[in-house]
Protein backbone atom coordinates (compact mmCIF):
# COMPACT_ATOMS: atom_id res chain seq x y z
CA UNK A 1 0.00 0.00 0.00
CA UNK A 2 2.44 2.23 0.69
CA UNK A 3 5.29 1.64 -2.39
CA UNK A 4 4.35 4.63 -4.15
CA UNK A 5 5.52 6.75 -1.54
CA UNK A 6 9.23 5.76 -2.42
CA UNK A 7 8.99 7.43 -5.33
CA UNK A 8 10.15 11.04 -5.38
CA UNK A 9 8.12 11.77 -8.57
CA UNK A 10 5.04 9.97 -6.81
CA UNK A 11 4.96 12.07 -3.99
CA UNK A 12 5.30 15.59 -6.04
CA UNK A 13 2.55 14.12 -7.80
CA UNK A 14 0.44 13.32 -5.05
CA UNK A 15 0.74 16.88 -3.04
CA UNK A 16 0.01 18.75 -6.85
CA UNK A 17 -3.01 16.63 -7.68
CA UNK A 18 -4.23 17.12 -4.26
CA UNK A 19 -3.49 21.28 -3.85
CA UNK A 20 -5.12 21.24 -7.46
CA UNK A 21 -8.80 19.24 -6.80
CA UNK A 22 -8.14 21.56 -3.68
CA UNK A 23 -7.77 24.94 -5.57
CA UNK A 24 -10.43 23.66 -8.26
CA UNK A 25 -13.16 22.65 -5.73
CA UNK A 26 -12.86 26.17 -4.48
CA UNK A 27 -13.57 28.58 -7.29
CA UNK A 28 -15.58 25.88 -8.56
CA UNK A 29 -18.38 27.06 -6.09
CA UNK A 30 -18.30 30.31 -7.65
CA UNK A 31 -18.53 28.80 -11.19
CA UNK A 32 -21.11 26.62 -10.13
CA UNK A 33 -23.34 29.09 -8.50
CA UNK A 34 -22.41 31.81 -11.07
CA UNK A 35 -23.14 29.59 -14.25
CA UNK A 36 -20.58 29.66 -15.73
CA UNK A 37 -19.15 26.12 -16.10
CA UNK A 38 -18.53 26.45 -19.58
CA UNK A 39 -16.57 29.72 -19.09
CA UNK A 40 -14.36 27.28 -17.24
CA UNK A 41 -14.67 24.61 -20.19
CA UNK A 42 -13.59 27.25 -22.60
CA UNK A 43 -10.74 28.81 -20.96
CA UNK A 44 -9.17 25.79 -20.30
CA UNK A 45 -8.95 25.09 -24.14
CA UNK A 46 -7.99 29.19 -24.58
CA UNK A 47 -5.13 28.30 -22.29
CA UNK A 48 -3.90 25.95 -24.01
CA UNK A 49 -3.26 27.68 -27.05
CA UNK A 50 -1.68 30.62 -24.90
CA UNK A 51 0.50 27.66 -23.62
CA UNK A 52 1.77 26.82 -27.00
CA UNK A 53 2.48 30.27 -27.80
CA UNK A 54 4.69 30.64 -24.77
CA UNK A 55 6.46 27.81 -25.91
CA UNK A 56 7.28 28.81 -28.87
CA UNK A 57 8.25 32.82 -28.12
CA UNK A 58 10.38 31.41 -25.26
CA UNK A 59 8.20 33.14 -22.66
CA UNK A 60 7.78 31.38 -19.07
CA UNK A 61 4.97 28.79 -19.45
CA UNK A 62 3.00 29.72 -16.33
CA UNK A 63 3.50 34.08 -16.98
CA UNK A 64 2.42 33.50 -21.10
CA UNK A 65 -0.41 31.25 -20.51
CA UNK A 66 -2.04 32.88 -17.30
CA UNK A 67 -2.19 36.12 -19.72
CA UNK A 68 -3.63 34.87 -22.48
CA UNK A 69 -6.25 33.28 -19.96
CA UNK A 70 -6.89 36.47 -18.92
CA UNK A 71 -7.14 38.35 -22.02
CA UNK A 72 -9.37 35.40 -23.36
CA UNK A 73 -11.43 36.14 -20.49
CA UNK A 74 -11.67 40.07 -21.01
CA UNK A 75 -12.23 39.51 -24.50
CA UNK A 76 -15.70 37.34 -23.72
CA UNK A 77 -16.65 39.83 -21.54
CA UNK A 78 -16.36 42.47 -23.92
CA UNK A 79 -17.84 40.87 -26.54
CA UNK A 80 -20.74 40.41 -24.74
CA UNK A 81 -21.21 43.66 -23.08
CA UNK A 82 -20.25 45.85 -26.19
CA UNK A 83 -21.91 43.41 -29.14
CA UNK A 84 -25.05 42.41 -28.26
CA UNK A 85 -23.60 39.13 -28.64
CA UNK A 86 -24.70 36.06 -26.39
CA UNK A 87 -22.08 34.38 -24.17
CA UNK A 88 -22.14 31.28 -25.22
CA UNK A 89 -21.07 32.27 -28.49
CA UNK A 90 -18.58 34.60 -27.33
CA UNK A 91 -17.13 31.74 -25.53
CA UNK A 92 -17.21 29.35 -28.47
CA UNK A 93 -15.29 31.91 -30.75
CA UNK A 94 -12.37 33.34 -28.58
CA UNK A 95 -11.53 30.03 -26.98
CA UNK A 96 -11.97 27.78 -29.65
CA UNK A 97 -10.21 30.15 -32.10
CA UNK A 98 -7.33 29.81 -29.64
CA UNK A 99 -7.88 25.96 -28.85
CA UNK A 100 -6.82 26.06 -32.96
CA UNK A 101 -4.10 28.48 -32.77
CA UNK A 102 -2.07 25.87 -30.41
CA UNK A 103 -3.01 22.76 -32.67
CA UNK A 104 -2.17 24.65 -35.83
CA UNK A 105 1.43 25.63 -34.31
CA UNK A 106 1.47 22.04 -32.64
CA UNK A 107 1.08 20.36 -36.47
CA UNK A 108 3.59 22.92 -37.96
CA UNK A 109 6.36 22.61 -35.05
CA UNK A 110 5.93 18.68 -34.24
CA UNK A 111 9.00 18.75 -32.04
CA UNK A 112 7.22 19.10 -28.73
CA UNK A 113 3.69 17.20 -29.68
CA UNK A 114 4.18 14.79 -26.61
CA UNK A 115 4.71 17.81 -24.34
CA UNK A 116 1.70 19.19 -25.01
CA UNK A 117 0.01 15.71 -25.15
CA UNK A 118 0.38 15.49 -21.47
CA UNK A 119 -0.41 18.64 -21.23
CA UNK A 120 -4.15 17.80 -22.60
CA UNK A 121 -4.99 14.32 -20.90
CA UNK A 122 -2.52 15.07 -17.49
CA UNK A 123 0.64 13.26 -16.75
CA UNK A 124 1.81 13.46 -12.94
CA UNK A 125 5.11 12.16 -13.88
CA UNK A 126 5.99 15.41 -15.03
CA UNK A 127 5.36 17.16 -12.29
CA UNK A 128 8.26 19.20 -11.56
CA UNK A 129 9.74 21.41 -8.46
CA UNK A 130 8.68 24.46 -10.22
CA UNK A 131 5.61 22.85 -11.31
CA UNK A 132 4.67 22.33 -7.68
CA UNK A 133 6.41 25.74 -6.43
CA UNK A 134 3.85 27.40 -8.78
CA UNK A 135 0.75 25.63 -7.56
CA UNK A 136 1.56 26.36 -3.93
CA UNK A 137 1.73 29.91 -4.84
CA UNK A 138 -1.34 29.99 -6.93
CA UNK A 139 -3.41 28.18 -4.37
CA UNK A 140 -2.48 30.75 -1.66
CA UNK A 141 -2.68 33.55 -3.68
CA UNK A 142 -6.35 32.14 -4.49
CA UNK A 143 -7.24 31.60 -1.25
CA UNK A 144 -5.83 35.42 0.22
CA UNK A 145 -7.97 36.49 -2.50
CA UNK A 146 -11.19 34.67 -1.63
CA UNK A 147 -10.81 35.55 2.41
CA UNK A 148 -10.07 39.13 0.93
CA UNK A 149 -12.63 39.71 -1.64
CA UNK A 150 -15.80 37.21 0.53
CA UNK A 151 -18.45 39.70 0.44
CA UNK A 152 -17.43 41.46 -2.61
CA UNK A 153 -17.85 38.04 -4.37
CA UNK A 154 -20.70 37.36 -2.44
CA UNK A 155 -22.43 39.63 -3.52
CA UNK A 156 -21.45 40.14 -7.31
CA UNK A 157 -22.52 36.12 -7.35
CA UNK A 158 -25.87 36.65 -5.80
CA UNK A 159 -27.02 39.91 -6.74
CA UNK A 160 -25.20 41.03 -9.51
CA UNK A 161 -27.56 44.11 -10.58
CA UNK A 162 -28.28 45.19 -6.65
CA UNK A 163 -24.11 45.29 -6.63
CA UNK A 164 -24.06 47.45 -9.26
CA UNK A 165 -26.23 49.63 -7.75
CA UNK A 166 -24.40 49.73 -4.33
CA UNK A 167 -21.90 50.93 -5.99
CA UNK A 168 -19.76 47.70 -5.66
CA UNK A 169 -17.11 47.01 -8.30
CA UNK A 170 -18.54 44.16 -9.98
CA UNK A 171 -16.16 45.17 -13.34
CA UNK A 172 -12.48 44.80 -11.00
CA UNK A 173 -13.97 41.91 -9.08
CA UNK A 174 -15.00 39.63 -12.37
CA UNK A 175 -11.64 41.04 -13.80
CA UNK A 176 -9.51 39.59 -10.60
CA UNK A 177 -11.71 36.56 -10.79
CA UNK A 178 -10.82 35.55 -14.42
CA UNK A 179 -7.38 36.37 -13.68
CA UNK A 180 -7.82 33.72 -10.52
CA UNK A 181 -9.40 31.18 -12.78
CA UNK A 182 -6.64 31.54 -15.64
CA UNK A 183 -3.86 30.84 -13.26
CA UNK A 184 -6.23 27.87 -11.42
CA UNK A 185 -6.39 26.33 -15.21
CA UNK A 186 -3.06 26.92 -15.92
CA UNK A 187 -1.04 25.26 -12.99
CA UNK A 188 -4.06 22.48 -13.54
CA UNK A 189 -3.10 21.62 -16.62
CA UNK A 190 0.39 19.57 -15.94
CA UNK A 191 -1.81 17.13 -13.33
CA UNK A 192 -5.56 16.80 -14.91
CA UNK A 193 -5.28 17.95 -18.48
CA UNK A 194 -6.84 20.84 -20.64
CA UNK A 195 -9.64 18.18 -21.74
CA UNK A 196 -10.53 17.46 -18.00
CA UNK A 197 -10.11 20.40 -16.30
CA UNK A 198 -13.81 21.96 -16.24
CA UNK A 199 -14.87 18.48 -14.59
CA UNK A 200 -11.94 18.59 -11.74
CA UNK A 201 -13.52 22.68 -11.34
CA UNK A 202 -17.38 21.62 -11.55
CA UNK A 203 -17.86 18.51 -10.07
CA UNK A 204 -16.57 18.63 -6.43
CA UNK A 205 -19.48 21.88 -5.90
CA UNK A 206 -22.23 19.97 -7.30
CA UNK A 207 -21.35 17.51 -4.90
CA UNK A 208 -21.11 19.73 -2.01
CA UNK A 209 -24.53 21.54 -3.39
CA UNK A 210 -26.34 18.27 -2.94
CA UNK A 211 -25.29 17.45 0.92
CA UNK A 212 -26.23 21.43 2.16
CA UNK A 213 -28.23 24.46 1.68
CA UNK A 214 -25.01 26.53 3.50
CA UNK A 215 -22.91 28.83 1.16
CA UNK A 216 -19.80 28.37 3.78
CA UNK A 217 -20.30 24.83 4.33
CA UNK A 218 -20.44 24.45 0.87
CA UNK A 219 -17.20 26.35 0.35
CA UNK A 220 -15.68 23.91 2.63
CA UNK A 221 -17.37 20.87 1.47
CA UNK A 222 -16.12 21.39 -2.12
CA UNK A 223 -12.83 22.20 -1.48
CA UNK A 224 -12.42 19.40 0.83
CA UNK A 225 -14.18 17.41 -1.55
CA UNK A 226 -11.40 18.41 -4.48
CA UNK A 227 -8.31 17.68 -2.38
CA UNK A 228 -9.88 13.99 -1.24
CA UNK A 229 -10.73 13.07 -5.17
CA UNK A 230 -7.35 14.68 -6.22
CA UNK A 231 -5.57 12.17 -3.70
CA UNK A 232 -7.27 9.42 -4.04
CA UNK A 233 -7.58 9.48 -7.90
CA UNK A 234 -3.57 9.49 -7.82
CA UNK A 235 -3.11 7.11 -6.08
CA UNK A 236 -5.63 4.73 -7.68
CA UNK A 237 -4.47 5.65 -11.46
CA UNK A 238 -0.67 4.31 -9.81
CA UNK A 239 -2.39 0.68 -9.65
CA UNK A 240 -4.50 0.83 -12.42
CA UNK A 241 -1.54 2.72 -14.93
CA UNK A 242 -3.95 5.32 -16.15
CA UNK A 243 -3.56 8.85 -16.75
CA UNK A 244 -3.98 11.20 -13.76
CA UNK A 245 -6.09 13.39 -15.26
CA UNK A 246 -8.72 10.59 -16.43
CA UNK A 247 -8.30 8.84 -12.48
CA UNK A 248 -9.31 11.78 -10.72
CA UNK A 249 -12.02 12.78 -12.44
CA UNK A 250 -13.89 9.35 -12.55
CA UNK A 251 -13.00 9.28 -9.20
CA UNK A 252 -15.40 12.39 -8.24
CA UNK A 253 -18.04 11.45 -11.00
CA UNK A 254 -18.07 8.03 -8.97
CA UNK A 255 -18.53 9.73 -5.36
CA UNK A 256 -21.29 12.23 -7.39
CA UNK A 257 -23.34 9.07 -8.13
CA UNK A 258 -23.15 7.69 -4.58
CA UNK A 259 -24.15 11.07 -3.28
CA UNK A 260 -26.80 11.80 -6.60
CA UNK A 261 -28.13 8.23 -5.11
CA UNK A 262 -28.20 8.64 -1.17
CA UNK A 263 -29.90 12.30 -1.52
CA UNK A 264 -32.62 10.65 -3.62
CA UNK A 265 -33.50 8.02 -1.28
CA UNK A 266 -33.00 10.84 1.72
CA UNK A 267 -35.33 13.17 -0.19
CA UNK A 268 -37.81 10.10 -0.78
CA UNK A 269 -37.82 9.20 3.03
CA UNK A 270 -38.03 13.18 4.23
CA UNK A 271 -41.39 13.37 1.54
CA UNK A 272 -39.06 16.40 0.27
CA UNK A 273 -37.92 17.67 -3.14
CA UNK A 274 -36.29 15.48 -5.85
CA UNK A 275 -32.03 15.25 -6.09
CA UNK A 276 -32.65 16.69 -9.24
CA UNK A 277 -33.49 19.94 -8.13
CA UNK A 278 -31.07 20.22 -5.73
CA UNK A 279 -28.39 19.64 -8.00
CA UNK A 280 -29.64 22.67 -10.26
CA UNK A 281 -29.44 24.47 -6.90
CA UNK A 282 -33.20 25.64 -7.26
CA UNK A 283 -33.01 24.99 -3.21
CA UNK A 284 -32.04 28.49 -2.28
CA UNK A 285 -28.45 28.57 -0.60
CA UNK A 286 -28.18 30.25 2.94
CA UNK A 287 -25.44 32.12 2.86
């Protein structure tokens, strides 16, 4: 049981994957709650082709591809506000023209395609010192920022338009946000993978939104709920020889079908409402 632990590269890869499900089950709540999961989907392909841009200038990976997060994420927002155009389809053209970007430099410069192969389905053998040293810093940066910013964020997630008119600055709080979730999606991408990444961000909150009505509990539950998966689905994809990525996240859709199953027999025994509502969180939160 405990061989893996031996191994140098095992244990880097264990304290990543679990500081990652960690960081991801905590903004998750926000994406969650704020609907946004497929802002999270998208980015995480945007990011990728900021990734393979960084490469290829020279620029530090985690600087390069954090920024063109960012921008990806500005750019969505301004489409939206300034075009009349629906965010879905902002989303679909600024990430996916930059999803193509990085496979159209990836087929003309094949010298790095396994890099960046890893990069897309998660490898936790390459998981390096700076790797790590960079998700330690994002994570507490993250956190500072959600202790910092709690009723700010609070209330841009709740009450959007009453923020606006209170004056609060919903513009430099969604701004720090997507600059939050770039740099969440970019230190994620080494241990779960560009393809897998909205799962390891959406699925620990949905599980947490099922088992309480709480907004703090369900900060903790989710975040506690992405460090367990992110541990355990290393350590099970070391006996099974599958990717990281791929292990973790079956691992939380697994534990989201025990809980999708025991709240539906709890709700049927309580004569309450179905598990399907509470996982589209029409059971108002109390925050």
């Amino acid at each position: 049981m405990l061989e893996p632990f031996s191994y140098d590269f095992f244990v880097k890869g264990l304290i990543a994957t679990t500081l990652v499900g960690a960081l991801c089950g905590l903004i998750g709540v926000y994406i969650v709650l704020r609907r946004m999961a497929y802002v999270g989907h998208g980015l995480s392909h945007a990011v990728f082709g900021g990734a393979v841009v960084s490469y290829v200038m020279s620029i530090n990976f985690f600087i390069g591809a954090t920024v063109w997060g960012f921008v990806s994420s500005v750019l969505i927002i301004l489409t939206t506000r300034k075009r009349q155009i629906a965010t879905d389809s902002a989303i679909g053209i600024v990430t996916t023209a930059s999803f193509a970007l990085g496979v159209a430099i990836i087929s003309r410069y094949n010298t790095f395609t396994r890099d960046f192969e890893a990069a897309l389905i998660g490898n936790m053998l390459g998981v390096s010192g700076g790797d790590l040293l960079a998700i330690v810093v994002v994570t507490v940066l993250a956190v500072l920022f959600f202790i910092v910013g709690y009723k700010l964020l609070l209330f841009t997630t709740f009450d959007p338009e009453a923020a606006s008119f209170y004056n609060v600055p919903t513009g430099w709080v969604d701004a720090f946000f997507s600059l939050v979730l770039a740099a969440t999606i970019v230190v994620s991408m080494q241990v779960v993978g560009v393809t897998l990444i909205a799962a390891a961000i959406v699925i620990p909150p949905v599980i947490a939104r099922l088992l309480t009505h709480s907004f703090r509990k369900m900060l903790i539950l989710s975040t506690a709920l992405g460090a367990f998966c992110g541990l355990a689905g290393i350590y099970v994809s070391w006996y099974v020889d599958v990717s990281s990525g791929a292990s973790v996240v079956l691992f939380a859709a697994l534990i989201f079908l025990i809980i999708l199953a025991y709240t539906g027999l709890r709700d049927r025994r309580r004569g309450k409402v179905t598990a399907e509502k509470y996982s589209r969180g029409s059971e108002p939160l109390h925050l």
